[in-house]
C-alpha atoms as a PDB file:
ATOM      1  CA  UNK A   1      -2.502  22.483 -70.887  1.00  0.00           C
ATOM      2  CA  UNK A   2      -4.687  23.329 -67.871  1.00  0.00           C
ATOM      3  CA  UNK A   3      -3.835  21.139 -64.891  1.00  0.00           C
ATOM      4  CA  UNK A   4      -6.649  18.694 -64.635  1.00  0.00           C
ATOM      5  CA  UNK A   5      -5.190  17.156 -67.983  1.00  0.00           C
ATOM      6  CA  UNK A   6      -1.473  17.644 -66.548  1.00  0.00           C
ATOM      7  CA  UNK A   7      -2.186  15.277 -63.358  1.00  0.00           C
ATOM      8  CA  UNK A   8      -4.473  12.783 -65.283  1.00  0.00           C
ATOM      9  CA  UNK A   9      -1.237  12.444 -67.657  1.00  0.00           C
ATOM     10  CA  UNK A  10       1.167  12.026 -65.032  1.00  0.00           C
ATOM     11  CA  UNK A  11      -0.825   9.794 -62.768  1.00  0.00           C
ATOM     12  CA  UNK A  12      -1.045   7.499 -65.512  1.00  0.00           C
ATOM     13  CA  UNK A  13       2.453   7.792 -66.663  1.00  0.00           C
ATOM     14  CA  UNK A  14       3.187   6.877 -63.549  1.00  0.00           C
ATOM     15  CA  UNK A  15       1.315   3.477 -62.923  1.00  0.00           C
ATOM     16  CA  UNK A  16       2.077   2.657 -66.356  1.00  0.00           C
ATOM     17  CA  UNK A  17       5.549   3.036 -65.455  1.00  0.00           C
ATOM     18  CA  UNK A  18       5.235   1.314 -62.061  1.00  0.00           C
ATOM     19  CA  UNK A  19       3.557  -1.388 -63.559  1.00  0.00           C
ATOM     20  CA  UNK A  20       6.170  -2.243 -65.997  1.00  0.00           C
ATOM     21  CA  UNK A  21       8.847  -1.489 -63.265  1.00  0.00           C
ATOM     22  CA  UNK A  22       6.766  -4.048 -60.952  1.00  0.00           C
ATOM     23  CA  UNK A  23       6.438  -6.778 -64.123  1.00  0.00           C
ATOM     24  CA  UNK A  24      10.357  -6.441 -65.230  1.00  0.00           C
ATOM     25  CA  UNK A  25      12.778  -5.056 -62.332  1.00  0.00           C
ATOM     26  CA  UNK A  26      11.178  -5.543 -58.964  1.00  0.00           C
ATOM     27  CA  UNK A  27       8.025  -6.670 -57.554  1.00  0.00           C
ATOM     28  CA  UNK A  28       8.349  -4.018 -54.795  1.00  0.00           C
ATOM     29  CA  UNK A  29       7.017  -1.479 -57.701  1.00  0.00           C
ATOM     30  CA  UNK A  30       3.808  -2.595 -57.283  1.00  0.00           C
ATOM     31  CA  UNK A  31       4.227  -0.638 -54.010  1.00  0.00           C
ATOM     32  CA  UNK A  32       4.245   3.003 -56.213  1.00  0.00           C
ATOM     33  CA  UNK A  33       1.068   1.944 -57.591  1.00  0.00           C
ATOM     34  CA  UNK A  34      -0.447   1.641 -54.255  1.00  0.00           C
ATOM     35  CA  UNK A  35       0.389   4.603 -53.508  1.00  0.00           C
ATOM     36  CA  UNK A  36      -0.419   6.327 -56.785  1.00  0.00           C
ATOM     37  CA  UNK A  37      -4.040   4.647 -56.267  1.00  0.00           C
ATOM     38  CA  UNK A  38      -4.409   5.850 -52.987  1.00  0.00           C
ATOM     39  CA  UNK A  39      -3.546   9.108 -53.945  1.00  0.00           C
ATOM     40  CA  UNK A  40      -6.093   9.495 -56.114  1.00  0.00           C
ATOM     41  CA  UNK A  41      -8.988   7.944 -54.151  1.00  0.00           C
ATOM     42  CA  UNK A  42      -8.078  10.348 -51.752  1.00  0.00           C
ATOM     43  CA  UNK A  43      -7.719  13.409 -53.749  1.00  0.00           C
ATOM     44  CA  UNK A  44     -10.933  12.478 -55.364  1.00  0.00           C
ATOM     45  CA  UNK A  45     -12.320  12.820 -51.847  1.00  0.00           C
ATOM     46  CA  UNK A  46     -10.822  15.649 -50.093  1.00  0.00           C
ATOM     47  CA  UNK A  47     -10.041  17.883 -53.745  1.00  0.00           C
ATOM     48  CA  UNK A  48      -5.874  18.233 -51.988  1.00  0.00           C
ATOM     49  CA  UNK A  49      -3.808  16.773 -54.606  1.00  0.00           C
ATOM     50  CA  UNK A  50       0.033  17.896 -54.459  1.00  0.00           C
ATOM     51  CA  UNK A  51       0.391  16.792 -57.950  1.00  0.00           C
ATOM     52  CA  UNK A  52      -2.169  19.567 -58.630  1.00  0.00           C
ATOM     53  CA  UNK A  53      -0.269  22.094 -56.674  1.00  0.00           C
ATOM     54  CA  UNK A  54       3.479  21.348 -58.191  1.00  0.00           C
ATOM     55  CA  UNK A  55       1.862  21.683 -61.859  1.00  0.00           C
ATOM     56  CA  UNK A  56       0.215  24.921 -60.665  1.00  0.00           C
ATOM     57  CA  UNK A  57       3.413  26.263 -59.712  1.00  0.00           C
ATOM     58  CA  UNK A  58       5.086  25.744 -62.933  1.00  0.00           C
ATOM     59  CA  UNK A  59       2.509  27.925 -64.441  1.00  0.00           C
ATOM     60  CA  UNK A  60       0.151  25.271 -65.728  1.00  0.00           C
ATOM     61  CA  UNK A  61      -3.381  26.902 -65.701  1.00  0.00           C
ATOM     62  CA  UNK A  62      -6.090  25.586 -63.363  1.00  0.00           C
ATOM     63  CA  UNK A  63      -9.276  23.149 -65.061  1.00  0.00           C
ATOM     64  CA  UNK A  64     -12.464  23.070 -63.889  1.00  0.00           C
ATOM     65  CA  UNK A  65     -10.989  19.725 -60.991  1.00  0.00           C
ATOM     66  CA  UNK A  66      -8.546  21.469 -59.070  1.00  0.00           C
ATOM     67  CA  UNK A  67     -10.141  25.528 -58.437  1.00  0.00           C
END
């Protein structure tokens, strides 16, 4: 799996997560999915995503996104 497709599955693993954190346990989850938004707005902006650059250290091959 190269690691465009590794941080578009884990970004939205994660708000589906944080959504269903915010809607069951805590309304303070919405809070991850702020920040999981934010983080990719900016990453879509500037190209620096640290999701991209923990998934390239466990040897996930780079996509066409993140070279």
């Amino acid at each position: 799996m190269a690691v465009d497709r590794a941080v578009l599955m884990f970004s939205g693993l994660m708000v589906l997560v944080s959504l269903l954190l915010g809607s069951y346990a805590s309304p303070s989850w919405y809070l991850l999915t702020a920040f999981l938004d934010l983080n990719l707005v900016q990453s879509s902006i500037t190209g620096f995503c640290p999701a991209a650059i923990v998934f390239r250290m466990l040897g996930f091959r780079s996509g066409p996104a993140f070279e």
